[in-house]
N, C-alpha and C. Protein backbone atom coordinates (compact mmCIF):
# COMPACT_ATOMS: atom_id res chain seq x y z
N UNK A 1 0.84 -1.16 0.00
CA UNK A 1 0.00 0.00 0.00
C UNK A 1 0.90 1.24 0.00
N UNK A 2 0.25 2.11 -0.50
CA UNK A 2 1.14 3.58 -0.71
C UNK A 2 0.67 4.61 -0.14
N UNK A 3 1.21 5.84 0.29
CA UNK A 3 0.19 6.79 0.56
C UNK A 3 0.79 7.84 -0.26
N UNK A 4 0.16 9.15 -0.28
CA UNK A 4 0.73 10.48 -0.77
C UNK A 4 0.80 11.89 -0.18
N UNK A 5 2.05 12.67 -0.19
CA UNK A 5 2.22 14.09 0.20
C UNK A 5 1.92 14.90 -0.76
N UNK A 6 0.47 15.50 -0.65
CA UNK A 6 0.37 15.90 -1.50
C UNK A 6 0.63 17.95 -0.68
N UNK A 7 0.41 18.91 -1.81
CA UNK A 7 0.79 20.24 -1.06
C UNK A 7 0.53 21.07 -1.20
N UNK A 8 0.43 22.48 -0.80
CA UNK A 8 -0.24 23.61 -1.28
C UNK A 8 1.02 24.91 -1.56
N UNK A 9 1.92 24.72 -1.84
CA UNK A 9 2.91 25.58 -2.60
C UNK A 9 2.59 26.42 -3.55
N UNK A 10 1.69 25.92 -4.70
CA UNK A 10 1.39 27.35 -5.45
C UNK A 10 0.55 28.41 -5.12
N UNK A 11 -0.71 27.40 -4.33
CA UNK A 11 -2.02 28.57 -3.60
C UNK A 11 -1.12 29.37 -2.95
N UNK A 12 0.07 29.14 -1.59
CA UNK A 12 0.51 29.60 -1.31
C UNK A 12 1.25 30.84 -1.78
N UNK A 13 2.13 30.94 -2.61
CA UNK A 13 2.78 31.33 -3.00
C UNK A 13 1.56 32.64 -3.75
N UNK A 14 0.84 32.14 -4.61
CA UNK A 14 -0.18 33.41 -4.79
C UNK A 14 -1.06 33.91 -3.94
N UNK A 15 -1.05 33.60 -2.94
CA UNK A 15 -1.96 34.23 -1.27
C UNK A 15 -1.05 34.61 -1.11
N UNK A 16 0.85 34.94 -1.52
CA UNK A 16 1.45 35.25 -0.54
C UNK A 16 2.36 36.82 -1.78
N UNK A 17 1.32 37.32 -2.37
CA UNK A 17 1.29 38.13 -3.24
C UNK A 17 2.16 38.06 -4.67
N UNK A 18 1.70 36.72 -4.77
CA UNK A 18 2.15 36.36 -6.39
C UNK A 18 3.50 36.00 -6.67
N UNK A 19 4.33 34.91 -5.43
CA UNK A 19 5.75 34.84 -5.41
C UNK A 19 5.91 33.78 -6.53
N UNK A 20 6.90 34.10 -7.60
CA UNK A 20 7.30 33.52 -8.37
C UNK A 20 8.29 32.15 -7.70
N UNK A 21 8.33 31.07 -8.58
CA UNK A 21 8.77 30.19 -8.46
C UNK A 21 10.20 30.32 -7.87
N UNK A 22 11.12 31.30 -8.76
CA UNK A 22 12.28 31.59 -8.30
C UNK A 22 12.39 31.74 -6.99
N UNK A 23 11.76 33.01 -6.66
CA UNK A 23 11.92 33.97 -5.12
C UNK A 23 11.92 33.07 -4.50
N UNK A 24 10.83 32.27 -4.71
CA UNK A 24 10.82 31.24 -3.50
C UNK A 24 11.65 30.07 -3.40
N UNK A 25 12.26 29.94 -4.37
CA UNK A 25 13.28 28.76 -4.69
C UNK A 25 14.37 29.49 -3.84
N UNK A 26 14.78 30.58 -3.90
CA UNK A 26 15.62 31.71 -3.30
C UNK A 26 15.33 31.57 -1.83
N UNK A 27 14.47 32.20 -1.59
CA UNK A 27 13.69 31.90 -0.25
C UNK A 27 14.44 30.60 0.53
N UNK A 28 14.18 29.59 -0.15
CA UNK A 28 14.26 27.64 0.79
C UNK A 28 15.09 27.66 -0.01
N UNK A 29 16.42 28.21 -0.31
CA UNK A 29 17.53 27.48 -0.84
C UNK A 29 17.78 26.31 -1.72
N UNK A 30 16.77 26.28 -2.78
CA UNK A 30 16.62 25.32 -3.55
C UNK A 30 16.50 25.45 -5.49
N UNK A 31 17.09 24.89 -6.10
CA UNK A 31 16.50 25.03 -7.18
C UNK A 31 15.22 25.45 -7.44
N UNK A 32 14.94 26.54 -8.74
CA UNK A 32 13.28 26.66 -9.55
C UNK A 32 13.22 25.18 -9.71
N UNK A 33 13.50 24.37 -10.44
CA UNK A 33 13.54 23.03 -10.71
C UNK A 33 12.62 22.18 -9.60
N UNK A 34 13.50 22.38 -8.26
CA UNK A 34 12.60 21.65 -7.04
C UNK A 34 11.42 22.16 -6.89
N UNK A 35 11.17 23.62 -7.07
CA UNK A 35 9.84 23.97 -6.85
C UNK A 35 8.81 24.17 -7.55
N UNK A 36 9.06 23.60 -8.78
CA UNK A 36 8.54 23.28 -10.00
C UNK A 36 7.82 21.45 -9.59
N UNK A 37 8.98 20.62 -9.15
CA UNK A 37 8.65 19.23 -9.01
C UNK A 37 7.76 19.28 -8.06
N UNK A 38 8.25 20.33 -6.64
CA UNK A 38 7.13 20.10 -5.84
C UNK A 38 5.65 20.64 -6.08
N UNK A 39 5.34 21.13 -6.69
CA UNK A 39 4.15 21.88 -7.25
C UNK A 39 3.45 20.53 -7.48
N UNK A 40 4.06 20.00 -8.51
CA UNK A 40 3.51 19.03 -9.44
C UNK A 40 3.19 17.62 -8.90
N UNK A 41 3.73 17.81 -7.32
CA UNK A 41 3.69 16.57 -6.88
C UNK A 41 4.46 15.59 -7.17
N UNK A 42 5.46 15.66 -7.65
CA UNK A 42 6.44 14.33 -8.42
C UNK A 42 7.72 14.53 -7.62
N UNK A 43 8.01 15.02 -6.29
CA UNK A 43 9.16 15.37 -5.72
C UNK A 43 8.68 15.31 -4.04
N UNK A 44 8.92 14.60 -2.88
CA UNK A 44 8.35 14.97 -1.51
C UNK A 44 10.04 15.19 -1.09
N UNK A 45 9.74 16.60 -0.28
CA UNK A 45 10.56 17.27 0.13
C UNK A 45 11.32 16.92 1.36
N UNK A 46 12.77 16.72 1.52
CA UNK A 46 13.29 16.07 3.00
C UNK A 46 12.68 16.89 4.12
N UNK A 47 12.52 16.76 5.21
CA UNK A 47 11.97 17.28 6.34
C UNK A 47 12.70 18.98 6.90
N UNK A 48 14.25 18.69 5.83
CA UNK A 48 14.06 20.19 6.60
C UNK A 48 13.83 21.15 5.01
N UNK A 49 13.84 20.77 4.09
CA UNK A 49 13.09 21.51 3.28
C UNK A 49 11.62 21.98 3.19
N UNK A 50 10.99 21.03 3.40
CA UNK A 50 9.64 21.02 4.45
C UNK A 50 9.60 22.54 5.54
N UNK A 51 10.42 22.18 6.35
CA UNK A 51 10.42 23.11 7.49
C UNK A 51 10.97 24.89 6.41
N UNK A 52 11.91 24.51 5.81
CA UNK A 52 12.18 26.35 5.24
C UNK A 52 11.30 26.26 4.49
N UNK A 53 10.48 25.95 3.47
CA UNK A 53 9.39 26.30 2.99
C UNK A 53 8.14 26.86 4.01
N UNK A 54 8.22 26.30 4.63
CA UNK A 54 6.84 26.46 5.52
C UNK A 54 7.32 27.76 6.66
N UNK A 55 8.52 27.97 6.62
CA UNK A 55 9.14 29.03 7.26
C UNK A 55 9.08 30.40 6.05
N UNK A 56 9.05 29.94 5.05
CA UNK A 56 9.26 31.33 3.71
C UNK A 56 7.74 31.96 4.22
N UNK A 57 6.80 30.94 4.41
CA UNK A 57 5.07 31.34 4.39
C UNK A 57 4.76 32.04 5.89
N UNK A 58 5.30 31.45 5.99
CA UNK A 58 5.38 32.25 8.24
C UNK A 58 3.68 31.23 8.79
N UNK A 59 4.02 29.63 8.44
CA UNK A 59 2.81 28.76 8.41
C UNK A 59 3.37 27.77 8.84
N UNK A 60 2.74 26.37 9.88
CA UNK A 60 2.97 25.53 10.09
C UNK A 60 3.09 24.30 8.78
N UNK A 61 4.11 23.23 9.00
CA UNK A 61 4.33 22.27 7.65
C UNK A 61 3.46 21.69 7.18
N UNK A 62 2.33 21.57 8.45
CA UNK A 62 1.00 20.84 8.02
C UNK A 62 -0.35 21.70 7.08
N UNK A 63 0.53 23.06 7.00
CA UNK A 63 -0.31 23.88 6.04
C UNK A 63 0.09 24.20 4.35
N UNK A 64 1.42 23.39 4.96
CA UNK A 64 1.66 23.71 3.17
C UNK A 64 1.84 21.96 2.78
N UNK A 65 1.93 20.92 3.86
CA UNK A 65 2.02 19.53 2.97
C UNK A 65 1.03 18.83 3.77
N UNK A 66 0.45 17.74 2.98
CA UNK A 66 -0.65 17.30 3.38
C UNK A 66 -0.50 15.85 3.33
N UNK A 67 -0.76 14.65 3.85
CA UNK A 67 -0.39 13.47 4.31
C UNK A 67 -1.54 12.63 4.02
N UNK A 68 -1.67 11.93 2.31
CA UNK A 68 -2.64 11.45 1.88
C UNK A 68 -2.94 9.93 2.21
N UNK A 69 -3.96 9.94 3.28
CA UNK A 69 -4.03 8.46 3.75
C UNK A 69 -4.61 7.57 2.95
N UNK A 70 -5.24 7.67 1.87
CA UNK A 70 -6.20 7.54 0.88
C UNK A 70 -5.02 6.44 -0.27
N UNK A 71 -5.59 4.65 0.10
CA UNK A 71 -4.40 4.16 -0.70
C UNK A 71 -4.07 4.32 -2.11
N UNK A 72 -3.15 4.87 -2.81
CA UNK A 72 -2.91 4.85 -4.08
C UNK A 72 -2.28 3.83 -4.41
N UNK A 73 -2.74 3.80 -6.34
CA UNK A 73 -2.36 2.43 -6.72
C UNK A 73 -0.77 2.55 -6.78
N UNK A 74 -0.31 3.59 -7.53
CA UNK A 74 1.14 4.52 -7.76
C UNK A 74 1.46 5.37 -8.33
N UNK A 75 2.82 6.25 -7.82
CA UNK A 75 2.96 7.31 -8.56
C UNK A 75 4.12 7.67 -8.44
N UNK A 76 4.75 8.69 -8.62
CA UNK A 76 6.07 9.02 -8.69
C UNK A 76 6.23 9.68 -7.22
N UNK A 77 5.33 10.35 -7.05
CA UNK A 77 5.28 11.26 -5.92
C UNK A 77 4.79 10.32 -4.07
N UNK A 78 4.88 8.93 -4.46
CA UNK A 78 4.22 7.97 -3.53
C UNK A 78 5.41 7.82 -2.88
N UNK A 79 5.33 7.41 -1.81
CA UNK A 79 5.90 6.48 -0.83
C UNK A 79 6.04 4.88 -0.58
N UNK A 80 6.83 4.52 -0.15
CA UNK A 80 6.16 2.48 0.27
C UNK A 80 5.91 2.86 1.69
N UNK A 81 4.80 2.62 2.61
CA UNK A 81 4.78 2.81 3.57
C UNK A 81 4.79 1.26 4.42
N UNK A 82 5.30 0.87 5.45
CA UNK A 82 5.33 -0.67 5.73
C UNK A 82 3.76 -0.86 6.68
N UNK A 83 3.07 -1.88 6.83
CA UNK A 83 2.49 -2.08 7.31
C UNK A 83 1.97 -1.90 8.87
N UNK A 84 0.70 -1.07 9.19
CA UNK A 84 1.07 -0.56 10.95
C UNK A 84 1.03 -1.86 11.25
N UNK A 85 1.49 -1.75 12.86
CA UNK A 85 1.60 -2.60 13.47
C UNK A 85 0.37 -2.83 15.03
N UNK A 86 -0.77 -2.23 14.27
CA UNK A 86 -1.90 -1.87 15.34
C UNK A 86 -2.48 -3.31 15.43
C-alpha cells in the first residue's frame, strides 16, 4: 500500500502576493527546478526543506504539505509505507 504528500505551494505562494517560483526557490535554498517538481507533486521534500518552505510562508508544515491516507495504486510522488503494526 502507498500513501501520498500531496501540497499547497502554489495557492501559497499566490496568497502570498504572487511569489514567483524563483523567489521562492531563493527563499528555501533550492532550485526553480525543485519547486517546480514540488508543485507538481512528483518530488516529496526532505523534512528540513519542508520546514524552510513552511518558514518562507510564516505557516505551520501541516499547512503547506498534506499526508494522503487515501491508498494509491502509484505514482512518482508515492511512498512504500510498511504495514502498521496496530
Amino acid at each position: 500500500m502507498t500513501h501520498r504528500i500531496t501540497n499547497r505551494i502554489r495557492r501559497l505562494r499566490f496568497d502570498h502576493g504572487e511569489m514567483t517560483q524563483q523567489k521562492l526557490a531563493e527563499q528555501a535554498s533550492v532550485t526553480r527546478q525543485t519547486i517546480i517538481a514540488l508543485e507538481a507533486n512528483k518530488y516529496v521534500p526532505s523534512l528540513l526543506l519542508a520546514y524552510r518552505i513552511a518558514r518562507v510562508f510564516d505557516v505551520s508544515i501541516e499547512e503547506v504539505f498534506q499526508f494522503d491516507q487515501t491508498p494509491q495504486k502509484s505514482g512518482i510522488a508515492n511512498e512504500e509505507c510498511p504495514p502498521s503494526a496496530e
